[in-house]
PDB file of N, CA and C in Angstrom:
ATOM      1  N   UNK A   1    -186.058  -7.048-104.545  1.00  0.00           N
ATOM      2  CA  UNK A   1    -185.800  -5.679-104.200  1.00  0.00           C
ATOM      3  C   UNK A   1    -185.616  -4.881-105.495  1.00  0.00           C
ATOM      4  N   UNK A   2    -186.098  -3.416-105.545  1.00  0.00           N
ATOM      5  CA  UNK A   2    -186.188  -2.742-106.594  1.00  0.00           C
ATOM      6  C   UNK A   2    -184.686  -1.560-106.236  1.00  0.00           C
ATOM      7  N   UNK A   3    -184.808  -1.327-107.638  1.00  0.00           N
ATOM      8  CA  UNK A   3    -183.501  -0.049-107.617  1.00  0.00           C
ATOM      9  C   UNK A   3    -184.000   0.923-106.846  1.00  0.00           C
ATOM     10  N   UNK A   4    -183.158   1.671-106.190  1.00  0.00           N
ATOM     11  CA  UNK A   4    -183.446   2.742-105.258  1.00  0.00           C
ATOM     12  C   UNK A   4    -184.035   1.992-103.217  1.00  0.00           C
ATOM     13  N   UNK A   5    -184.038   0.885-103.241  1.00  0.00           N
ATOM     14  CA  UNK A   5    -184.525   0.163-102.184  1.00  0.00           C
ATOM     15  C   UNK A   5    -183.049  -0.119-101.541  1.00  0.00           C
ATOM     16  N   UNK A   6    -182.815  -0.032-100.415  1.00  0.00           N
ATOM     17  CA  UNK A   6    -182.036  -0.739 -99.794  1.00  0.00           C
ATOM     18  C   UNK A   6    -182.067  -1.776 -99.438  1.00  0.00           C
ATOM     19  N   UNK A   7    -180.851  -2.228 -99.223  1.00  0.00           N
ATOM     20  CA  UNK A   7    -180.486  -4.399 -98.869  1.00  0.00           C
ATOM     21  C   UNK A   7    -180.985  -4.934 -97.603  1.00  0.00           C
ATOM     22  N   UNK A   8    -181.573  -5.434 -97.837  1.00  0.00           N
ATOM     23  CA  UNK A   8    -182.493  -5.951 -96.244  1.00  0.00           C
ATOM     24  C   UNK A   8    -181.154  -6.945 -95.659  1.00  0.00           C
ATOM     25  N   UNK A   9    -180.065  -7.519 -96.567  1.00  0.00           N
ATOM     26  CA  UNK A   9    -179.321  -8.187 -95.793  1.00  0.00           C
ATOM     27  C   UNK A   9    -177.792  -8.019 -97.192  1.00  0.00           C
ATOM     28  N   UNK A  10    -176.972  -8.534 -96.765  1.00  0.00           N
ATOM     29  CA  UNK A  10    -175.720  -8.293 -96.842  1.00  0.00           C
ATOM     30  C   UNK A  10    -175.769 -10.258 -97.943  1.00  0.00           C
ATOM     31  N   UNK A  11    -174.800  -9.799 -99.432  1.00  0.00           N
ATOM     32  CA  UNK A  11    -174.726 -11.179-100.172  1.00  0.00           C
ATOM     33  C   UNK A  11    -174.714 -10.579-101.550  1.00  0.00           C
ATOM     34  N   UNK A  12    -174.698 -11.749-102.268  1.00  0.00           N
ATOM     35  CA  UNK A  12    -174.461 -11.463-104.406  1.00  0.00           C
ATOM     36  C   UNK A  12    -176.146 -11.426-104.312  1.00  0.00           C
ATOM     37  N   UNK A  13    -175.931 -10.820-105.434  1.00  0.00           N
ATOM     38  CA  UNK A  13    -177.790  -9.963-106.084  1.00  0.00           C
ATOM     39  C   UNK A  13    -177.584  -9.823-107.517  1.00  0.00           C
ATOM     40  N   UNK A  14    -178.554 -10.441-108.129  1.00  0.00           N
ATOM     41  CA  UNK A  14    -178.050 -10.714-109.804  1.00  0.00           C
ATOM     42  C   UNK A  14    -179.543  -9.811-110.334  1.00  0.00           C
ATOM     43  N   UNK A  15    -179.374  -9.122-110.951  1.00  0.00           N
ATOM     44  CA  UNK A  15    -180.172  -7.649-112.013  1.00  0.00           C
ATOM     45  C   UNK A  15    -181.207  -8.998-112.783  1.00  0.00           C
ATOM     46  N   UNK A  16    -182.628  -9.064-112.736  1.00  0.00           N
ATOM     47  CA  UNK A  16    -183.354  -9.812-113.355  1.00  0.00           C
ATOM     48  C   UNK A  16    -183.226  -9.436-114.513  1.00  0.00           C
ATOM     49  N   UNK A  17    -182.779  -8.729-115.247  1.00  0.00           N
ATOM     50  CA  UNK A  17    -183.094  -7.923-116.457  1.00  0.00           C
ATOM     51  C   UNK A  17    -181.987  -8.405-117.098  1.00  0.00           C
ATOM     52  N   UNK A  18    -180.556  -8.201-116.601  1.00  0.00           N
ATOM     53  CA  UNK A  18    -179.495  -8.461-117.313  1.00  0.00           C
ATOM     54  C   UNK A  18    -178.529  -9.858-116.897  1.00  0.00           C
ATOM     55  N   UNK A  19    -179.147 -10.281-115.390  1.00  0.00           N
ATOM     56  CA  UNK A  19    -178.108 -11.241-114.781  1.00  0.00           C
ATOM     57  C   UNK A  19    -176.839 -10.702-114.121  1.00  0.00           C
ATOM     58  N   UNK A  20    -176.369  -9.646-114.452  1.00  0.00           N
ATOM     59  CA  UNK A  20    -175.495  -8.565-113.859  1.00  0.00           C
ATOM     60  C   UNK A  20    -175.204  -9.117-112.209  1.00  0.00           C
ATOM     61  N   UNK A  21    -174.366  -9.048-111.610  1.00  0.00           N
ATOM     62  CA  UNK A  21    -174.130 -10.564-110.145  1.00  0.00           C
ATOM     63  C   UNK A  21    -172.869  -8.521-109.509  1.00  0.00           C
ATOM     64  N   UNK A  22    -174.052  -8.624-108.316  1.00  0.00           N
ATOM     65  CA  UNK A  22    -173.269  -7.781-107.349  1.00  0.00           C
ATOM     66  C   UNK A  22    -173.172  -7.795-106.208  1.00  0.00           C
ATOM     67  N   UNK A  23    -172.103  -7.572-105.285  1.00  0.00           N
ATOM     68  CA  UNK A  23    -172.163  -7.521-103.494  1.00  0.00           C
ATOM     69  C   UNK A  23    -173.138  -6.285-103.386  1.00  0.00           C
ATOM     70  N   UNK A  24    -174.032  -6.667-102.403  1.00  0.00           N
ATOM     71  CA  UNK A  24    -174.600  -5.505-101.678  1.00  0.00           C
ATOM     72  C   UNK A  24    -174.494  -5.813-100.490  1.00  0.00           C
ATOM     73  N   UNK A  25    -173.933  -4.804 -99.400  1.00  0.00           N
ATOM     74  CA  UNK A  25    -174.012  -4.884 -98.117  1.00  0.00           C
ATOM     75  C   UNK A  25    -175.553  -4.353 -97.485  1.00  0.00           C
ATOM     76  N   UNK A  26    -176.172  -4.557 -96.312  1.00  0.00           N
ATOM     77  CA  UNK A  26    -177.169  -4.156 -95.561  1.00  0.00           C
ATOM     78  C   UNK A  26    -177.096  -2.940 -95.491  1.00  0.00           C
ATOM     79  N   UNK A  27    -178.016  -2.325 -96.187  1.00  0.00           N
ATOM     80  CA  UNK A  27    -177.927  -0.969 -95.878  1.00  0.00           C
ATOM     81  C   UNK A  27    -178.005  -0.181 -96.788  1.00  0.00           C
ATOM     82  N   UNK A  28    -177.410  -1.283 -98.286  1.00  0.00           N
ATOM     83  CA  UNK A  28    -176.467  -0.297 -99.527  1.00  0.00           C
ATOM     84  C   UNK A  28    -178.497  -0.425-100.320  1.00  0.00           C
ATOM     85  N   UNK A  29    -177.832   0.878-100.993  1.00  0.00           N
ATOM     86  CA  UNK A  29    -179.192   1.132-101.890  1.00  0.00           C
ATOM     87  C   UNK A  29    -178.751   0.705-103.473  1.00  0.00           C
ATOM     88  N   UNK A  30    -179.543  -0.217-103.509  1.00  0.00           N
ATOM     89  CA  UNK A  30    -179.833  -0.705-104.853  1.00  0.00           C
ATOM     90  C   UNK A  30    -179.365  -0.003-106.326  1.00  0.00           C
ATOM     91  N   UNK A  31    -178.623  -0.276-107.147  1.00  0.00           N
ATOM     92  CA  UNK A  31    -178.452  -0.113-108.298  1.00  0.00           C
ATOM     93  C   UNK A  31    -179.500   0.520-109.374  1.00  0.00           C
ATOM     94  N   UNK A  32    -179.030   1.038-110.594  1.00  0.00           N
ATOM     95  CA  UNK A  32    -179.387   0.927-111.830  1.00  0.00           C
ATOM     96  C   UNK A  32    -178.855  -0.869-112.591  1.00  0.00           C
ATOM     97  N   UNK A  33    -179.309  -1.229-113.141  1.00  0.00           N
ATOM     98  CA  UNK A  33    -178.407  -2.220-113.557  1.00  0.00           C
ATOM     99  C   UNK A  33    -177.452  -1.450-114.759  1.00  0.00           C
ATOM    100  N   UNK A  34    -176.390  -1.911-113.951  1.00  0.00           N
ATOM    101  CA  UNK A  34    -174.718  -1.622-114.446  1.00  0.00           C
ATOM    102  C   UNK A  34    -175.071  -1.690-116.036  1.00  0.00           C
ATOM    103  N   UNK A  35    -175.488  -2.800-116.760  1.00  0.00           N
ATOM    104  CA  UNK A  35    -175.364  -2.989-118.258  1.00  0.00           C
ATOM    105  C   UNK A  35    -176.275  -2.450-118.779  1.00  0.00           C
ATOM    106  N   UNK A  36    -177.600  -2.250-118.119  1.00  0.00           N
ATOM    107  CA  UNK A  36    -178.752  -1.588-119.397  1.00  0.00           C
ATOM    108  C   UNK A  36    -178.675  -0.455-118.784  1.00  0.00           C
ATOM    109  N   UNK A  37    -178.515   0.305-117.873  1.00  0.00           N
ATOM    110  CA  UNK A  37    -179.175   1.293-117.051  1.00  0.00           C
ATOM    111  C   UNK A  37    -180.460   1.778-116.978  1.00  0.00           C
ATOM    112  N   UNK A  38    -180.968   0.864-116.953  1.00  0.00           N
ATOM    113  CA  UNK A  38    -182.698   0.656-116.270  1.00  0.00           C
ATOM    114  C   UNK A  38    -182.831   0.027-114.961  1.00  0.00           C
ATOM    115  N   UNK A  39    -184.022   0.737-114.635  1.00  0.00           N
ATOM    116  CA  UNK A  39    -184.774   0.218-112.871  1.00  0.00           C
ATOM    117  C   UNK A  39    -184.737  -0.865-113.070  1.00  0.00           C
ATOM    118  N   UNK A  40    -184.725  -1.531-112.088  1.00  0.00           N
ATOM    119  CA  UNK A  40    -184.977  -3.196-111.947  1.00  0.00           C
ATOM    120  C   UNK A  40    -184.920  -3.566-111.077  1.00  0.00           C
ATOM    121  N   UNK A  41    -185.017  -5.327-110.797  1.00  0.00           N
ATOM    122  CA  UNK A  41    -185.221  -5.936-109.775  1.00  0.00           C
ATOM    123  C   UNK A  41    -184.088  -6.497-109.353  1.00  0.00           C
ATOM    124  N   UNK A  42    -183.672  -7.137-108.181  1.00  0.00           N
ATOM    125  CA  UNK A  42    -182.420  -7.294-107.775  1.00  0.00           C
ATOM    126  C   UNK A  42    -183.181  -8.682-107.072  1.00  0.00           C
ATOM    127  N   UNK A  43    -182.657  -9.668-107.052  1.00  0.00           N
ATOM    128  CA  UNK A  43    -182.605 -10.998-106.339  1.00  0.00           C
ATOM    129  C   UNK A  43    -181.147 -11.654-105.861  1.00  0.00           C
ATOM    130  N   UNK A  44    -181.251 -11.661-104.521  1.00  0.00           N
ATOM    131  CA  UNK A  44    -180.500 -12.532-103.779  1.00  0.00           C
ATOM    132  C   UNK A  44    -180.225 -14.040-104.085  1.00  0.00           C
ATOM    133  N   UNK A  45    -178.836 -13.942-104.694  1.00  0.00           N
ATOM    134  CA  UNK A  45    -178.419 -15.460-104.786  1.00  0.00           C
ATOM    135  C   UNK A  45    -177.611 -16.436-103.384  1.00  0.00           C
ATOM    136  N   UNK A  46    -177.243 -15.124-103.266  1.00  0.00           N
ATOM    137  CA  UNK A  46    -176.316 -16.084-101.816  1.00  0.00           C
ATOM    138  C   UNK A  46    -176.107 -14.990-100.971  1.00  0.00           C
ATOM    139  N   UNK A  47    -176.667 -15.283 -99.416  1.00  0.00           N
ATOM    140  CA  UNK A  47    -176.635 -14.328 -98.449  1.00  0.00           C
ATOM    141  C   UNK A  47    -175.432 -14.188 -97.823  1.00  0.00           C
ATOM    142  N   UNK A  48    -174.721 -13.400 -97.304  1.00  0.00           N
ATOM    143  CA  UNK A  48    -173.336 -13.049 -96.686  1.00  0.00           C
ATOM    144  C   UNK A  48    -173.447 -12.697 -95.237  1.00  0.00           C
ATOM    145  N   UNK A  49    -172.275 -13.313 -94.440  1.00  0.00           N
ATOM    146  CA  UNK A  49    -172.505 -13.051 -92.771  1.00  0.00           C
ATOM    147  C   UNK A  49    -171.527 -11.942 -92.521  1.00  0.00           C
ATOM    148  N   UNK A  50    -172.122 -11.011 -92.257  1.00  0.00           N
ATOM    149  CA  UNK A  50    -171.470  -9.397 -92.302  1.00  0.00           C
ATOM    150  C   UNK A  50    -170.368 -10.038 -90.589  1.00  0.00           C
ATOM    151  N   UNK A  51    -169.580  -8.432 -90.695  1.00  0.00           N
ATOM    152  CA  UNK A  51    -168.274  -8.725 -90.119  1.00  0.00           C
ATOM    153  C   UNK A  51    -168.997  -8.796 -88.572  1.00  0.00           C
ATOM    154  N   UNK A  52    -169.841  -7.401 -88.452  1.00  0.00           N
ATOM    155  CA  UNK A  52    -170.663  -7.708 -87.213  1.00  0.00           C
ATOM    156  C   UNK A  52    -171.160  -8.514 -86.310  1.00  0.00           C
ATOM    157  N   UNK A  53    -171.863  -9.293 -87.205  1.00  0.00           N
ATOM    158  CA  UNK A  53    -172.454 -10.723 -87.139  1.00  0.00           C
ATOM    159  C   UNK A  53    -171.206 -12.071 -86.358  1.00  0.00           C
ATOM    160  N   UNK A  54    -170.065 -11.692 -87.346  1.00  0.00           N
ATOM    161  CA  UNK A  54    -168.770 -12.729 -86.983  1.00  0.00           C
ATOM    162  C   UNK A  54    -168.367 -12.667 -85.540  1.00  0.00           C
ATOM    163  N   UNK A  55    -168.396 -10.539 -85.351  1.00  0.00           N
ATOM    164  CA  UNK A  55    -167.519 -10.331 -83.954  1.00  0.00           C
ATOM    165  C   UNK A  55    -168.929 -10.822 -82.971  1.00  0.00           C
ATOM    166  N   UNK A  56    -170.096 -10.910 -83.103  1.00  0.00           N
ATOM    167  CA  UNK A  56    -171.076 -11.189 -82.366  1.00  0.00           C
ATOM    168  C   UNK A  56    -171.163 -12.807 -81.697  1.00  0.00           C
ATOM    169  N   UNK A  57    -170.750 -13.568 -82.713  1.00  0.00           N
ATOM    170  CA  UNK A  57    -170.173 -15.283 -82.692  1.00  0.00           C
ATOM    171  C   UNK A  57    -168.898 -15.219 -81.599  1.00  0.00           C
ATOM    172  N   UNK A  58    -167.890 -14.503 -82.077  1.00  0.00           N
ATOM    173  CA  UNK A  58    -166.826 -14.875 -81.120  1.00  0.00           C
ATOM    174  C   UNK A  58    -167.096 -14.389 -79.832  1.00  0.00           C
ATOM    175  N   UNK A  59    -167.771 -13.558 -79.457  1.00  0.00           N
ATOM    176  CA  UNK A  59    -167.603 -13.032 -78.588  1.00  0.00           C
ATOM    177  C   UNK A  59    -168.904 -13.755 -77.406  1.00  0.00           C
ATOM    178  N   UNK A  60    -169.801 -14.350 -78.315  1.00  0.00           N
ATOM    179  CA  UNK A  60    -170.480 -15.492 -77.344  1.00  0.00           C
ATOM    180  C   UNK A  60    -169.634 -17.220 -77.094  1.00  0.00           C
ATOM    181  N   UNK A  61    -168.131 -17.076 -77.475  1.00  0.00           N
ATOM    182  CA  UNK A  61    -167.693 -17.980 -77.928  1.00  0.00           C
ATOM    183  C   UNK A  61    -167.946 -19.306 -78.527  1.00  0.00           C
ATOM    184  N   UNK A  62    -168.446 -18.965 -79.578  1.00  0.00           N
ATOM    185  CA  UNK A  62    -169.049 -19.816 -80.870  1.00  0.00           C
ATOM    186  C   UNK A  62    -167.394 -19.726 -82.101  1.00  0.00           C
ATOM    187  N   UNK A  63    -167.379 -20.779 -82.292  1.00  0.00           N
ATOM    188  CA  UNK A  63    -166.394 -20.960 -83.542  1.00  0.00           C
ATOM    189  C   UNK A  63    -167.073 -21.170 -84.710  1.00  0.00           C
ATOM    190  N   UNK A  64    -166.399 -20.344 -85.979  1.00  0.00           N
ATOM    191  CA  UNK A  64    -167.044 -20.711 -86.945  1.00  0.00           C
ATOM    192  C   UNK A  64    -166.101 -21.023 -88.065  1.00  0.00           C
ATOM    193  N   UNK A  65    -166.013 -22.309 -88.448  1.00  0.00           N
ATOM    194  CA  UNK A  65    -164.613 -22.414 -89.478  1.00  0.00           C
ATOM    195  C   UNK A  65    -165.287 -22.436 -90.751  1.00  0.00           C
TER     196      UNK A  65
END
């Protein structure tokens, strides 16, 4: 994902350019990278299960520890 693009999903996203490691929620629009302030690319290191998602589990009563 490029700067100015929004988060197709919710997790840490590290700046190809600098390594720079940020939360983006679904929805959130993409950065400058924080350290150079240049466009760039954003890659997903680890995806996050938004709160939505959680109340959606309990409420089909699914446990999730």
């Amino acid at each position: 994902m490029r700067t100015s693009e929004e988060a197709r999903e919710a997790g840490l996203y590290a700046s190809e350019c600098c390594g720079v490691e940020l939360i983006f929620t679904q929805g959130d629009t993409f950065w400058r990278c924080p350290q150079c302030q240049r466009l760039c690319e954003w890659e997903l290191l680890e995806a996050a299960v938004s709160v939505r998602d959680l109340e959606s589990l309990e409420l089909a009563g699914i446990t999730v520890e």
